[in-house]
Protein backbone atom coordinates (compact mmCIF):
# COMPACT_ATOMS: atom_id res chain seq x y z
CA UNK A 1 -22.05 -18.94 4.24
CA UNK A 2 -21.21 -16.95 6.47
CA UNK A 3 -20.28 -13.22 7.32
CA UNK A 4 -18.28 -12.80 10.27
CA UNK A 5 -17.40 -8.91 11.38
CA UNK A 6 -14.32 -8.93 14.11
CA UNK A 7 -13.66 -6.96 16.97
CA UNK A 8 -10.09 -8.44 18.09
CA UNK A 9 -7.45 -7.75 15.41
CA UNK A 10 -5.55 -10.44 16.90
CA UNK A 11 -8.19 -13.19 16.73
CA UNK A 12 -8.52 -12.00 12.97
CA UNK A 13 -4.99 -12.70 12.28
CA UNK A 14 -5.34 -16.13 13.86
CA UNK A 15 -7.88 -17.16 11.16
CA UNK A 16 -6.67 -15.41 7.96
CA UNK A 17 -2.64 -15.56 8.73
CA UNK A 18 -2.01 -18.72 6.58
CA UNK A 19 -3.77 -17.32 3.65
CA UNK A 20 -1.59 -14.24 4.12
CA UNK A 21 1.58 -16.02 4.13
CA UNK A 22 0.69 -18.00 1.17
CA UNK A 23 1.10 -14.74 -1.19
CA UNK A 24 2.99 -12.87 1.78
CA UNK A 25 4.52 -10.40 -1.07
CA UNK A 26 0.81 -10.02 -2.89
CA UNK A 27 -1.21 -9.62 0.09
CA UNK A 28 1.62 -7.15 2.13
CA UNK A 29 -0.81 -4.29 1.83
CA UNK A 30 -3.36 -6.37 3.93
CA UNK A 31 -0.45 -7.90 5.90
CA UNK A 32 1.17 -4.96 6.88
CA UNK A 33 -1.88 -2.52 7.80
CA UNK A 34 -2.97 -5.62 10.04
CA UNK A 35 0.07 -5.24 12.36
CA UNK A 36 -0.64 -1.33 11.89
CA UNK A 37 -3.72 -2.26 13.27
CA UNK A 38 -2.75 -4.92 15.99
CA UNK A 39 -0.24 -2.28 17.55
CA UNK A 40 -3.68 0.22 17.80
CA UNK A 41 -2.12 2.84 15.21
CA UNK A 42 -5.69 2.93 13.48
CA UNK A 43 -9.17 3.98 15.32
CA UNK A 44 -12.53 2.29 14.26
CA UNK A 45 -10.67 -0.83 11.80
CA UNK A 46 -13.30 -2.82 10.26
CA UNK A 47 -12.27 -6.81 9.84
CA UNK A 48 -14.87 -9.34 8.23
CA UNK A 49 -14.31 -12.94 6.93
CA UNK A 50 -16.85 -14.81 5.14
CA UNK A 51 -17.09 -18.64 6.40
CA UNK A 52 -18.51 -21.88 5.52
CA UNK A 53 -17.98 -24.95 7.42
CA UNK A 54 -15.31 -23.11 9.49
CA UNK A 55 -13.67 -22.32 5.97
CA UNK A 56 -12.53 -19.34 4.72
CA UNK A 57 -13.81 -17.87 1.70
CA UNK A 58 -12.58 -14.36 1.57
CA UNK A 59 -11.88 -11.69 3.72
CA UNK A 60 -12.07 -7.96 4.25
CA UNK A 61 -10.00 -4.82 5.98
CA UNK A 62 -10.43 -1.32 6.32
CA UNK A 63 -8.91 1.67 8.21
CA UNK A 64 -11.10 4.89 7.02
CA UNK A 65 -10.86 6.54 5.43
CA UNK A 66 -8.11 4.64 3.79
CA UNK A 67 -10.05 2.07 0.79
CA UNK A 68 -11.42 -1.02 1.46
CA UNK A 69 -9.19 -3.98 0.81
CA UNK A 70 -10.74 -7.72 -0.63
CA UNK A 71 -8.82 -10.92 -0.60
CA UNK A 72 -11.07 -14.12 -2.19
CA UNK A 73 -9.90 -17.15 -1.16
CA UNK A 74 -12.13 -19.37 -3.07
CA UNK A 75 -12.07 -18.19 -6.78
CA UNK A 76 -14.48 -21.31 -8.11
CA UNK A 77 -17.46 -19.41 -6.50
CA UNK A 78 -15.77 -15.89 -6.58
CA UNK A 79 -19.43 -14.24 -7.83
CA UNK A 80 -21.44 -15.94 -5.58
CA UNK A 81 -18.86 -14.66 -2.68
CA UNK A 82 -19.06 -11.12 -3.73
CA UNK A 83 -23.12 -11.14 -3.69
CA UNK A 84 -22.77 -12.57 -0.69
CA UNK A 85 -20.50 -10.00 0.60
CA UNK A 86 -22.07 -6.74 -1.01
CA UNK A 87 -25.67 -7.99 0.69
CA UNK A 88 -23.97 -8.34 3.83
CA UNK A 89 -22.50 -5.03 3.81
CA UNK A 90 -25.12 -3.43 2.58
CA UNK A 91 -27.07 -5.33 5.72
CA UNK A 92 -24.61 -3.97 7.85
CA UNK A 93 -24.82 -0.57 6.84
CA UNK A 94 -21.19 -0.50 6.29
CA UNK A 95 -20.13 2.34 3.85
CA UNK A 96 -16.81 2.54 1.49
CA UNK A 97 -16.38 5.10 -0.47
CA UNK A 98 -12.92 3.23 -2.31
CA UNK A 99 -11.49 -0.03 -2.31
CA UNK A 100 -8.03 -1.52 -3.14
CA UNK A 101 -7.28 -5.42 -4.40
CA UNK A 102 -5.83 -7.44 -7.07
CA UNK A 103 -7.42 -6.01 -10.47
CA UNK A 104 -10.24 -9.17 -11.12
CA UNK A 105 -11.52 -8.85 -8.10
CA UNK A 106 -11.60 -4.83 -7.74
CA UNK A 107 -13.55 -5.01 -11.17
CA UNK A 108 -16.60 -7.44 -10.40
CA UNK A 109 -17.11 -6.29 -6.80
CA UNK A 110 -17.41 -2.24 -7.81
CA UNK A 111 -19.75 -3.69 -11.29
CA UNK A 112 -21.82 -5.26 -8.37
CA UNK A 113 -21.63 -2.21 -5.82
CA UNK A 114 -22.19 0.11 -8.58
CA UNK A 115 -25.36 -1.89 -9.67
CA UNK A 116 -26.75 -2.32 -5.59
CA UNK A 117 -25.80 1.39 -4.74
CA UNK A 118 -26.42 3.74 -7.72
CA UNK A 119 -23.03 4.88 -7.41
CA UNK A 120 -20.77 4.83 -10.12
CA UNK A 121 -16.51 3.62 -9.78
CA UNK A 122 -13.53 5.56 -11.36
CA UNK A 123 -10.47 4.50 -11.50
CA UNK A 124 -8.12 5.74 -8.91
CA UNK A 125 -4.70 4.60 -9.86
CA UNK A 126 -3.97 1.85 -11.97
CA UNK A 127 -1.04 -0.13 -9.74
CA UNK A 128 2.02 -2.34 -10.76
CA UNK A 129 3.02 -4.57 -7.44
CA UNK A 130 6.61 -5.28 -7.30
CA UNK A 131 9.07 -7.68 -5.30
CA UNK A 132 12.39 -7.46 -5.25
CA UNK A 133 15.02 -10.15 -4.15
CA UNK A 134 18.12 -9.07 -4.56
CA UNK A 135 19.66 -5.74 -5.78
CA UNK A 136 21.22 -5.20 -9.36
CA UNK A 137 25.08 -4.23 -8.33
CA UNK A 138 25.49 -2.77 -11.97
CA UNK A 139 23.86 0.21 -11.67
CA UNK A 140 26.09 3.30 -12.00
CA UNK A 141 25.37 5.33 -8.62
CA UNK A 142 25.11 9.01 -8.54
CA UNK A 143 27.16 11.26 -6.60
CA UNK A 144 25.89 11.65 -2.57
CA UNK A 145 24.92 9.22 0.10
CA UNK A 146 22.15 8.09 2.12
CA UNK A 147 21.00 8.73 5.42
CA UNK A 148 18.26 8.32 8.22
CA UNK A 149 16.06 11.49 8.16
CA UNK A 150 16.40 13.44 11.51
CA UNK A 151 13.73 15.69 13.14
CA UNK A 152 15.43 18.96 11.72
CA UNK A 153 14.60 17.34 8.40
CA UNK A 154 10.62 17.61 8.97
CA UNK A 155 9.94 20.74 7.35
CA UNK A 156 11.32 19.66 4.17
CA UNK A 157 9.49 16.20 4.28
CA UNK A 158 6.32 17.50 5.08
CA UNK A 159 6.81 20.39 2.09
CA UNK A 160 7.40 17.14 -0.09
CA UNK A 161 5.12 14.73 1.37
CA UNK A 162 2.10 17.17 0.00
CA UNK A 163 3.92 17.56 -3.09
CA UNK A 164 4.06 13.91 -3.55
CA UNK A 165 0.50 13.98 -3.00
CA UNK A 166 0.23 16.09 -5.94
CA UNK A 167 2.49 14.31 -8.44
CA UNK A 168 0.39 10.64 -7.61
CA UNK A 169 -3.37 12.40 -7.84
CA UNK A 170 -3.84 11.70 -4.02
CA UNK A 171 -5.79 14.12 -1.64
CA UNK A 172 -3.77 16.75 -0.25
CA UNK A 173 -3.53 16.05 3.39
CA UNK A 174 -3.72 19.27 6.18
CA UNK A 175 -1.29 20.56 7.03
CA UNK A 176 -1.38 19.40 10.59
CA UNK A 177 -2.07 15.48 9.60
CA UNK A 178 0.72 15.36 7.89
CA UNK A 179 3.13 16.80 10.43
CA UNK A 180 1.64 14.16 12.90
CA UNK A 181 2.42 11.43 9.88
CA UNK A 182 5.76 12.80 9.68
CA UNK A 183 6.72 13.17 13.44
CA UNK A 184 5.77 9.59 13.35
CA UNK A 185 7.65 8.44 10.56
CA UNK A 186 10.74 9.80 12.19
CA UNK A 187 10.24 8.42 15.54
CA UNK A 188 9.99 5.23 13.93
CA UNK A 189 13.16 5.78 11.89
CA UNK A 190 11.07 4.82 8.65
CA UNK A 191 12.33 7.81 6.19
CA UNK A 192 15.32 7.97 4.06
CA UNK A 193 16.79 10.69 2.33
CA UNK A 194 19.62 11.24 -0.11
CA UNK A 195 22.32 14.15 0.07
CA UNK A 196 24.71 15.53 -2.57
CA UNK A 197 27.27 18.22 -1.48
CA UNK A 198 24.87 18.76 1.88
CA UNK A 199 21.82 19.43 0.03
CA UNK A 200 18.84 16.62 0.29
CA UNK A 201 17.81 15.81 -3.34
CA UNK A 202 15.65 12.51 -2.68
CA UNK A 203 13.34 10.72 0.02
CA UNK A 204 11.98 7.62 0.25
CA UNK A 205 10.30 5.33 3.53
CA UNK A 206 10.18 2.17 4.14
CA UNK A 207 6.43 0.77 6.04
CA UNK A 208 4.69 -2.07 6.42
CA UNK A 209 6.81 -4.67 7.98
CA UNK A 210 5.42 -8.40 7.35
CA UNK A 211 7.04 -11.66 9.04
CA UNK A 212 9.49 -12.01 5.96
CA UNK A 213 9.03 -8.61 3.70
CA UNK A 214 8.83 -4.77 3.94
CA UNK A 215 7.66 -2.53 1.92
CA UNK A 216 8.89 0.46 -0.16
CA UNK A 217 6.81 3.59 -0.62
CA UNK A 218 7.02 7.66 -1.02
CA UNK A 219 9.68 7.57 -3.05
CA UNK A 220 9.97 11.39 -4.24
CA UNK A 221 12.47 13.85 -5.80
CA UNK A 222 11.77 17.74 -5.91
CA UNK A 223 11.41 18.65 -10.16
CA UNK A 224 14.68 20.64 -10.28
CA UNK A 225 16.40 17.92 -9.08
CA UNK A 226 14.82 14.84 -10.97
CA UNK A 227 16.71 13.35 -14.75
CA UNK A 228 19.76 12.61 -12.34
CA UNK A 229 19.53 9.53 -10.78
CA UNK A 230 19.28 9.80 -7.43
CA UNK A 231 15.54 7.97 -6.57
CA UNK A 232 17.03 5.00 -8.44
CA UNK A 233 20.07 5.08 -5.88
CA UNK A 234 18.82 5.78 -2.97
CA UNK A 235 16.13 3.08 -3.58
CA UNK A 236 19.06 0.63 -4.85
CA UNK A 237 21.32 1.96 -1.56
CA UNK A 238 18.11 1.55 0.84
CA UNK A 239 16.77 -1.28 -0.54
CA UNK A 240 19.73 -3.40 -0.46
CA UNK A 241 19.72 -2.74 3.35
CA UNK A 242 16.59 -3.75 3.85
CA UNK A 243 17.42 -6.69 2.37
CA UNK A 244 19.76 -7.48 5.29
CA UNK A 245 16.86 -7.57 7.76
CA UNK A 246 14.01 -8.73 5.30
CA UNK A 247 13.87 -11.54 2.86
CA UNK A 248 11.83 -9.11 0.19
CA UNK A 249 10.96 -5.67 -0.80
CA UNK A 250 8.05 -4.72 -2.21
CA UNK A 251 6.69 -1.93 -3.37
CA UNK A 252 3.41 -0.34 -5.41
CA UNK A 253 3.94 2.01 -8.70
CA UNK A 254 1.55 3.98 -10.97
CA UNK A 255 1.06 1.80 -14.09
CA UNK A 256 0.72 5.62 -15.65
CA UNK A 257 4.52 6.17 -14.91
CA UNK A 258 6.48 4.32 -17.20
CA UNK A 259 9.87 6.08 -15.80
CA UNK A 260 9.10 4.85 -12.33
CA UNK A 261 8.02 1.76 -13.27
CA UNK A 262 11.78 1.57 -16.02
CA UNK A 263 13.26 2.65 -13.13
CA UNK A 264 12.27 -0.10 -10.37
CA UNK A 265 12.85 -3.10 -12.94
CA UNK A 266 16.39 -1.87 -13.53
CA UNK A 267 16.86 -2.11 -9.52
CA UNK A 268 15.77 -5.56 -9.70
CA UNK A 269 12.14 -5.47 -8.44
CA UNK A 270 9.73 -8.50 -10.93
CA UNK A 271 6.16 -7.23 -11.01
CA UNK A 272 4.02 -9.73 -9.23
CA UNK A 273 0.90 -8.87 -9.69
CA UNK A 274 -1.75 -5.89 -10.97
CA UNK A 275 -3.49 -4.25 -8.17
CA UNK A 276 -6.34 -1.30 -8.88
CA UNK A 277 -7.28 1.58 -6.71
CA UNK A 278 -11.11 2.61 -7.57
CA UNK A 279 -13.38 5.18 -6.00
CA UNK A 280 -17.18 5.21 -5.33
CA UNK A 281 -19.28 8.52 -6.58
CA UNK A 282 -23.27 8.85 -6.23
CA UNK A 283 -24.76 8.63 -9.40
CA UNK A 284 -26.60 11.98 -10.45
């Protein structure tokens, strides 16, 4: 075997792109931060395939300090892949403090880590993967309509993109990371927010583009104005336009959530798969 780190994001796609497309929906995490990467939104990426016989066994993406992410192509030697992996990066010096895959895998490579490192894993977020094909049309709607989100509108997503932060467990971002993240989100015409009688009540954005999918994420309503409907229609209204341009939505949910997760299935999204989220602490 053998481990191969990559300096051209492009060349990487080359060799992994068919496995992506395989499980396009499963893998649009990977997917997706790949053309992030390929369009130089990320500094210092880290890309790594393992090989043998110019075969691919499993491979490896990271943009910190966002997790680690692990696809295994091979599952008939899956432990033998991960010892082969965790000795390379331990080689390598290559640090992570979290990583991000399908549950299985997430499990046996932070046992391993935990074991090589003296570092211990807790679990992040417990995640639900979702697709969705086509929109339920029996939903009863409530009252308002959707719109792009305009730059006068930054104040109020940036107020509720730390807030969302809050509500998921996630790090609270500074304040001026997020305003970047948000300037960018608009210029990209990625956010989506819902009004009732002129007053914004919902957001949601759509990232992540893949060759046939997109996915759907930051979906947030302020307390006061939640118990009314309005994420479940603006994700219905916003999802069904997506549809237009994409073949799938996707999107990830907190397993801890049942009301999200009620919510999404009534929409029409099918949970594909069960993804974990786990973090890396030195051991006292």
């Amino acid at each position: 075997m053998k481990f191969k780190v990559y300096d051209n994001a492009h060349d990487f796609e080359r060799k992994i792109e068919s496995f992506l497309l395989e499980k396009e929906d499963v893998f649009s995490l990977f997917y997706g931060v790949l053309q992030a990467i390929k369009a130089g939104n990320y500094e210092n990426p880290f890309m790594a395939t393992i090989e043998e016989d110019g075969n691919v066994l499993g491979f490896f993406q990271m943009t910190p300090p966002h997790p680690l992410n692990l696809i295994f192509v091979d599952e008939n030697r899956l432990e033998e892949i991960i010892d082969f992996f965790i000795r390379n990066m331990v080689e390598l010096e290559i640090d992570f403090h979290s990583i991000i895959s399908l549950k299985e895998w997430a499990y046996k490579v932070a046992t391993k880590w935990e074991i090589k490192n003296n570092k211990t894993h807790q679990l992040l977020m417990d995640q639900g993967l979702y697709r969705l094909n086509k929109v339920n049309e029996t939903l009863e709607h409530s009252p308002g309509s959707w719109r792009y989100a305009e730059d006068s509108d930054s104040p109020l997503i940036e107020k509720w993109f730390n807030l969302f932060e809050n509500d998921t467990g996630l790090p609270i971002s500074p304040n001026e990371q997020v305003k970047k993240r948000v300037a960018m989100f608009l210029k990209e015409q990625e956010v989506f927010i819902w009004e009732d009688k002129g007053k914004i009540v919902s957001m949601m954005k759509k990232s992540r583009p893949t060759k046939n999918g997109v996915t759907v994420s930051f979906v947030f309503t302020p307390k006061e104005e939640r118990k009314k409907g309005y994420a479940r229609t603006l994700v219905t209204a916003v999802s069904r336009e997506l549809l237009k341009d994409f073949n799938f939505c996707v999107l990830y949910t907190d397993m801890m959530n049942p009301t999200s997760n009620k919510i999404y299935r009534e929409i029409g999204y099918e949970r594909i798969a069960d993804s974990v989220h786990l973090g890396f602490d030195k051991s006292e």
